[in-house]
C-alpha atoms as a PDB file:
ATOM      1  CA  UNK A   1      45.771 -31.152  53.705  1.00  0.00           C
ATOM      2  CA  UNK A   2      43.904 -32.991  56.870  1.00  0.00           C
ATOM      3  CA  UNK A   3      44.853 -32.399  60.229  1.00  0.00           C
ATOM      4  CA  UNK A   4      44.241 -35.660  62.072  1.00  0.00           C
ATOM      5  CA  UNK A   5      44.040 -36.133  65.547  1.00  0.00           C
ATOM      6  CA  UNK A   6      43.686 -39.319  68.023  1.00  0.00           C
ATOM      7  CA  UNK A   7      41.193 -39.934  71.478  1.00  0.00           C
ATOM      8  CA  UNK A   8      42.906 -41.641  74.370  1.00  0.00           C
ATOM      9  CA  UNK A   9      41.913 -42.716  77.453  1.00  0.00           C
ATOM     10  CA  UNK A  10      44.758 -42.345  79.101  1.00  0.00           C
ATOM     11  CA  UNK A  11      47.281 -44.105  77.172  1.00  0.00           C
ATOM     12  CA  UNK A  12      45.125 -46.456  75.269  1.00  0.00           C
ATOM     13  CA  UNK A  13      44.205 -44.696  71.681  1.00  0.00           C
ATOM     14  CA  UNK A  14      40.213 -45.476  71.212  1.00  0.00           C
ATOM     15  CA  UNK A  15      39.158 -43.117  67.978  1.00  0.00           C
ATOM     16  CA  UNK A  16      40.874 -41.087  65.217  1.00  0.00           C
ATOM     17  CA  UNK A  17      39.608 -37.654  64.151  1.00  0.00           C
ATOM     18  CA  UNK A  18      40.496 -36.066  60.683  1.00  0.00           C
ATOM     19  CA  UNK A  19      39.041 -32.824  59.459  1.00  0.00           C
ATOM     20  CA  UNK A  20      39.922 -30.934  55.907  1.00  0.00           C
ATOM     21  CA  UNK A  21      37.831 -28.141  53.919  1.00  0.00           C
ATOM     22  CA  UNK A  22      35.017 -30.738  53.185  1.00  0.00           C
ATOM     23  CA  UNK A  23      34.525 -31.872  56.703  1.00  0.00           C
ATOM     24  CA  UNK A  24      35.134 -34.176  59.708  1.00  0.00           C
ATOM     25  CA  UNK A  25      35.602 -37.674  59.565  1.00  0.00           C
ATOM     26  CA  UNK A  26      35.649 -39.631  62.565  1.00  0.00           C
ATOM     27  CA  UNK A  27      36.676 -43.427  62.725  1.00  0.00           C
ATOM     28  CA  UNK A  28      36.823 -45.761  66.120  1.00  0.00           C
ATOM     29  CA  UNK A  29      40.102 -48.056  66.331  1.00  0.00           C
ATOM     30  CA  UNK A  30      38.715 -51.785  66.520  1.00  0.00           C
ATOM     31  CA  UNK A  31      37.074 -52.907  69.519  1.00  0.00           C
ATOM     32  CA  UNK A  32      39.512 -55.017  71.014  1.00  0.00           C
ATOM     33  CA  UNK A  33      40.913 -51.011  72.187  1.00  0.00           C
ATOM     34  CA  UNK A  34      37.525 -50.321  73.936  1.00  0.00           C
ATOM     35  CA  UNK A  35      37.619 -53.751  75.584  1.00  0.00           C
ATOM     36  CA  UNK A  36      41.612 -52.944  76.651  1.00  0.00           C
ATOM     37  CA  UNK A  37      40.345 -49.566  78.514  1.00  0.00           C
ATOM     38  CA  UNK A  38      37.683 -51.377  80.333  1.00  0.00           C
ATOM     39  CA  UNK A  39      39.608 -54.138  81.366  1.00  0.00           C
ATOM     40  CA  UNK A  40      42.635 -51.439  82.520  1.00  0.00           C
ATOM     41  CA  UNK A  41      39.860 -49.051  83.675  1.00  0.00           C
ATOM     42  CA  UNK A  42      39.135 -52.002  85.854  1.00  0.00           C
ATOM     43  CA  UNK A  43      41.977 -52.845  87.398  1.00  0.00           C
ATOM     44  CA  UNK A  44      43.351 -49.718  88.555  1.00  0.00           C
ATOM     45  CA  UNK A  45      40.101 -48.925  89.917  1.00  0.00           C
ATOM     46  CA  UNK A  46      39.284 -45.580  87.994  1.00  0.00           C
ATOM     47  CA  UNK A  47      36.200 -47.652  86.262  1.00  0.00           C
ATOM     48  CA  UNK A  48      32.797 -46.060  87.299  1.00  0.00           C
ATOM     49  CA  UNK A  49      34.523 -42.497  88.783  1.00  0.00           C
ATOM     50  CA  UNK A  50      35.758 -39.361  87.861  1.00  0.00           C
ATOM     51  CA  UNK A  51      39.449 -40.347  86.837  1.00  0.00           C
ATOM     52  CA  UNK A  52      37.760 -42.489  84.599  1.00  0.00           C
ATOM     53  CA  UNK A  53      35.871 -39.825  82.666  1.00  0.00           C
ATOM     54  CA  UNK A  54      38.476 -37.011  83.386  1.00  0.00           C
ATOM     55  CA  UNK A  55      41.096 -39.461  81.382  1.00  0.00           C
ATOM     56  CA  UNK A  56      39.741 -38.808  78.290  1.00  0.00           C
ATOM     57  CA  UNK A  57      41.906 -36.676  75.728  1.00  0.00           C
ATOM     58  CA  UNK A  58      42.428 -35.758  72.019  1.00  0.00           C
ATOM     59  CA  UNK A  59      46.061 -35.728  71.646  1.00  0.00           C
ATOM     60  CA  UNK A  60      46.772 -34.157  67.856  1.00  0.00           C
ATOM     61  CA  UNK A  61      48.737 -36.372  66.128  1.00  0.00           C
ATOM     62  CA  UNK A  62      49.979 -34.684  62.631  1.00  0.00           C
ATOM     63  CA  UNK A  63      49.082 -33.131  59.293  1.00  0.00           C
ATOM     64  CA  UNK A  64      48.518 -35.379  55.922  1.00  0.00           C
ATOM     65  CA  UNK A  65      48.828 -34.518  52.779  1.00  0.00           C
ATOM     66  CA  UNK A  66      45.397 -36.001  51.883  1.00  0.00           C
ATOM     67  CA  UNK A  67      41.976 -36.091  52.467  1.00  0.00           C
ATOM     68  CA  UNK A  68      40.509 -36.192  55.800  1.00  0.00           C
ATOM     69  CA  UNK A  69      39.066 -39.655  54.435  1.00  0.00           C
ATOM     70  CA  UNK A  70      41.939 -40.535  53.504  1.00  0.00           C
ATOM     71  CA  UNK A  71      44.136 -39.533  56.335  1.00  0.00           C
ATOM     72  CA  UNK A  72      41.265 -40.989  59.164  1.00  0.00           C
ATOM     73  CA  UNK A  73      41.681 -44.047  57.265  1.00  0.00           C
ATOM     74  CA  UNK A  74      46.121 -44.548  57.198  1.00  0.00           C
ATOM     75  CA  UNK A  75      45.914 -43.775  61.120  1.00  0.00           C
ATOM     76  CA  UNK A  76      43.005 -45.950  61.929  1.00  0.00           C
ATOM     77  CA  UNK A  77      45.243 -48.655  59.595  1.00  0.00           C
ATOM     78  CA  UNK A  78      47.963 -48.122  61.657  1.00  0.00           C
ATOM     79  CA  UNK A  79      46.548 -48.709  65.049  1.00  0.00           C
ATOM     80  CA  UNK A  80      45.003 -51.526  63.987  1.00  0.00           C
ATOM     81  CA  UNK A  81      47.447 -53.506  62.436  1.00  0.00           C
ATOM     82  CA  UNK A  82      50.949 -52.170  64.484  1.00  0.00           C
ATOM     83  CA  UNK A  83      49.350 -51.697  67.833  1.00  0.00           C
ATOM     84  CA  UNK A  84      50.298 -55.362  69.945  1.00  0.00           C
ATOM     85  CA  UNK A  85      47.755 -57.759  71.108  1.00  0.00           C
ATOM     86  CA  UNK A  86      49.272 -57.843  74.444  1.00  0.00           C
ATOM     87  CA  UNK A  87      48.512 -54.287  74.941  1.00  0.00           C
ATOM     88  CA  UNK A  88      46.748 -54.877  78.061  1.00  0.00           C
ATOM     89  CA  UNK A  89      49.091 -57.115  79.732  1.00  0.00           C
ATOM     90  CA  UNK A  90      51.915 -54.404  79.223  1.00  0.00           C
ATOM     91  CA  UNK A  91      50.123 -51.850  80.966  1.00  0.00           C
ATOM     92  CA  UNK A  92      49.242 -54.071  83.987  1.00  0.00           C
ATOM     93  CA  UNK A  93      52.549 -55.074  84.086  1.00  0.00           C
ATOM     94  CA  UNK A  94      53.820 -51.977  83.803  1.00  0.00           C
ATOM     95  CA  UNK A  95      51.604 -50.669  86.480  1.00  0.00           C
ATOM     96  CA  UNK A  96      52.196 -53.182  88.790  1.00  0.00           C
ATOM     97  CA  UNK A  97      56.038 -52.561  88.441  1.00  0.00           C
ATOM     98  CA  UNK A  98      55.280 -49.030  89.789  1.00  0.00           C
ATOM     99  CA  UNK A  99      56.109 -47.687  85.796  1.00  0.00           C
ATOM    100  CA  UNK A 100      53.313 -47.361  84.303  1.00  0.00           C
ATOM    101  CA  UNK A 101      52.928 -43.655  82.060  1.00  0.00           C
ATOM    102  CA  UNK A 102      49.113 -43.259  81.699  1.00  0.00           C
ATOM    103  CA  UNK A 103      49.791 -39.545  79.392  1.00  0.00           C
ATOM    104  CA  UNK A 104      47.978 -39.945  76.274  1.00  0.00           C
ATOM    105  CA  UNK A 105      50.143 -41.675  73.421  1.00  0.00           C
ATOM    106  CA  UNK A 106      53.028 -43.005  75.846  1.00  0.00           C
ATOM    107  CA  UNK A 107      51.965 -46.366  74.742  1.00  0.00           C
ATOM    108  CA  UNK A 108      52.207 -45.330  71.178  1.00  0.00           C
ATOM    109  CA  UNK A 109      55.696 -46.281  71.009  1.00  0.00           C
ATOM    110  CA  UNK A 110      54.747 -50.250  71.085  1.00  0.00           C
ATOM    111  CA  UNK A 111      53.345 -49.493  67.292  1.00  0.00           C
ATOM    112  CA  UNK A 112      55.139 -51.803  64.678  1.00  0.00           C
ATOM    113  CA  UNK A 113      55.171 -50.277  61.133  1.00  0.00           C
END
């Protein structure tokens, strides 16, 4: 059994964190998600300060009945395949429209399986 867990800044998912009897296994999502926070990091002006570093959260996301390998692996998969492209456009327009939910995960629900 792994318990897997996932880093967001803010609402933007960044690395995936699995640990089981033989260990911790830690895998970052592809880059394009580090190159989303910037840019959105950017232009809402929290780049460079505080809110910027005080955004940063693990946010436990479930149990798996596999390895920590394993499970670091499906979740990593799943970001980077079901997460959309446009991420970053949402979120500006969603900020912009005075709607924007920054809580870790809240963006989570764009995934397609």
């Amino acid at each position: 059994m792994a318990k897997v867990r996932v880093m967001y800044w803010k609402e933007i998912p960044v690395q995936i964190q699995a640990k089981d009897e033989s260990g911790v296994v830690s895998k970052p999502l592809e880059e394009r998600f580090q190159q989303g926070l910037d840019a959105i990091s950017m232009f809402d002006g929290s780049s460079g300060t505080d809110d910027y570093l005080m955004a940063w959260e693990w946010k436990d996301f479930g149990e798996f009945d596999s390895s920590a390998q394993e499970a670091a692996t499906a979740v990593v998969r799943r970001f980077n395949s079901g997460f959309p492209a446009d991420f970053v456009a949402r979120i500006r327009d969603l900020h912009n429209a005075g709607q924007r939910d920054t809580s870790p995960g809240a963006a989570d629900r764009w995934i397609e399986e």
